[in-house]
C-alpha atoms as a PDB file:
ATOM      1  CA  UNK A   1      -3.533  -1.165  15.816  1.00  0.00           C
ATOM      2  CA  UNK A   2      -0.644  -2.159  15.799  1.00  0.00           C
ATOM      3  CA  UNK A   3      -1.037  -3.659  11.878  1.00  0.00           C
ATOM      4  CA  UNK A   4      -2.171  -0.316  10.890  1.00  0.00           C
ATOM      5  CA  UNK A   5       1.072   1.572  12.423  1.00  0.00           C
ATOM      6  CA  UNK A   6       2.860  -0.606  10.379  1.00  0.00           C
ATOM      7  CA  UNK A   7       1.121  -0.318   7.340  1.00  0.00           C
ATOM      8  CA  UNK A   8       1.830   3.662   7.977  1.00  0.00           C
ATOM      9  CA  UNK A   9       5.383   3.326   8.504  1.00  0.00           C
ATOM     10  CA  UNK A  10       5.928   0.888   5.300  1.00  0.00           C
ATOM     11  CA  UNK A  11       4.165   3.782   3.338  1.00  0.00           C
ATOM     12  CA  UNK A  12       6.147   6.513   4.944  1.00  0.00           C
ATOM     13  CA  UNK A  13       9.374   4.292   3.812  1.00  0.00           C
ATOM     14  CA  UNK A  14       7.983   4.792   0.011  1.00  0.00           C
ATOM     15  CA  UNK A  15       9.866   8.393  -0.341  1.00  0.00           C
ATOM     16  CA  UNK A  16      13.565   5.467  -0.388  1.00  0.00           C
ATOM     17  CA  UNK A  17      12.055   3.242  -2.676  1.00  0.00           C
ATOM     18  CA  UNK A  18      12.902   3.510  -6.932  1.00  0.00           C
ATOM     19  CA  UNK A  19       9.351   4.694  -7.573  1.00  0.00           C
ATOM     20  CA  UNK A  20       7.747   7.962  -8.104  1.00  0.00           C
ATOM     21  CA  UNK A  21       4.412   9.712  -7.497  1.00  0.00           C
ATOM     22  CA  UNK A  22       2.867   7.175  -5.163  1.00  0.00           C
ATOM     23  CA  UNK A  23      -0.860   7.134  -4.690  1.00  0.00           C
ATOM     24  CA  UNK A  24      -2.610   5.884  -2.225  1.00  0.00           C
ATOM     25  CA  UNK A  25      -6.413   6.252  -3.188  1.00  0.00           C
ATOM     26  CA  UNK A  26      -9.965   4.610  -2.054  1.00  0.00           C
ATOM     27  CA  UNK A  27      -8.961   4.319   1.739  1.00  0.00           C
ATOM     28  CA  UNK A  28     -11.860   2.120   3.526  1.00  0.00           C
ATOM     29  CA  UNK A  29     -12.768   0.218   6.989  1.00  0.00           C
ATOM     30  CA  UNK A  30     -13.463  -2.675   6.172  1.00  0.00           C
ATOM     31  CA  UNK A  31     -13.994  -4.566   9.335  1.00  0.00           C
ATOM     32  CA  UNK A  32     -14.274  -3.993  13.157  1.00  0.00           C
ATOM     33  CA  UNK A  33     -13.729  -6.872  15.817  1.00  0.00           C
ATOM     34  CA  UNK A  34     -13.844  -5.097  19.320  1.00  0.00           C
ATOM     35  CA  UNK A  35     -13.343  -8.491  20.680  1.00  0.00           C
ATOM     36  CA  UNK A  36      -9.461  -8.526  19.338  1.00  0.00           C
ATOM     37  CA  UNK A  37      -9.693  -4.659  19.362  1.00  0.00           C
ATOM     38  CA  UNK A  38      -8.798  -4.247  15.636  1.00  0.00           C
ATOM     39  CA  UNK A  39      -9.833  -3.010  12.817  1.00  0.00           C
ATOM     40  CA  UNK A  40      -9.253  -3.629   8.731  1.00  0.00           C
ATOM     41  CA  UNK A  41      -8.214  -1.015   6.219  1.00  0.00           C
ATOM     42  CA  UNK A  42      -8.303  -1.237   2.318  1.00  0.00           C
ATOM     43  CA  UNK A  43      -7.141   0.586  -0.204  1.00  0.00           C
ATOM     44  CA  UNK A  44      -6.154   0.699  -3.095  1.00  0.00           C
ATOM     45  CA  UNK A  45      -1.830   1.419  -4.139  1.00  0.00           C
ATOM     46  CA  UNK A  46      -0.266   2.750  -7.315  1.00  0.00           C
ATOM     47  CA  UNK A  47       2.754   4.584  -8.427  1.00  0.00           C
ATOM     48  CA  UNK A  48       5.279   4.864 -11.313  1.00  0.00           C
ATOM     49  CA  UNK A  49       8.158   3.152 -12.409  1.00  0.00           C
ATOM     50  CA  UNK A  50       6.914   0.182 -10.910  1.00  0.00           C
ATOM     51  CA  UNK A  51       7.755  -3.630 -12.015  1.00  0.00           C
ATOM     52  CA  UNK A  52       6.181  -5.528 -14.996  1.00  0.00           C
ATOM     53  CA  UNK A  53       5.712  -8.605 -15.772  1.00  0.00           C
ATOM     54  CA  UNK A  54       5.131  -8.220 -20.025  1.00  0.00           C
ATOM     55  CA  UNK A  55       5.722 -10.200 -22.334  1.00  0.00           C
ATOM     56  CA  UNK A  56       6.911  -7.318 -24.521  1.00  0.00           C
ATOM     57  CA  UNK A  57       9.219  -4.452 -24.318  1.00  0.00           C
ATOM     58  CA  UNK A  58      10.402  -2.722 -21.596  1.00  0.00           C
ATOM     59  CA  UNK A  59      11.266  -5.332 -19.674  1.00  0.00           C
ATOM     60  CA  UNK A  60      12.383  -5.511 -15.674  1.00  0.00           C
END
């Protein structure tokens, strides 16, 4: 739970960050453990203006 809250408040943060129209998209449960009372969550992240690592022009 307490991975998940964090996840949500890193996400929350993205409105401060350089980067624009954020998507969060294909959201999935991936895995239950009731004996550590926690659960996984996928998905998958994109937005604009983000970093590249080309070989060609633009550069970051």
């Amino acid at each position: 739970m307490k991975r998940l809250i964090f996840s949500l408040y890193i996400l929350s943060l993205s409105s401060l960050q350089f980067a624009n129209n954020l998507q969060v998209s294909n959201v999935r449960l991936t895995g239950f453990d009731p004996s550590a009372n926690s659960t996984q969550v996928a998905f998958d992240l994109s937005w604009e203006n983000s970093w590249r690592s080309d070989a060609t022009a633009p550069f970051n």
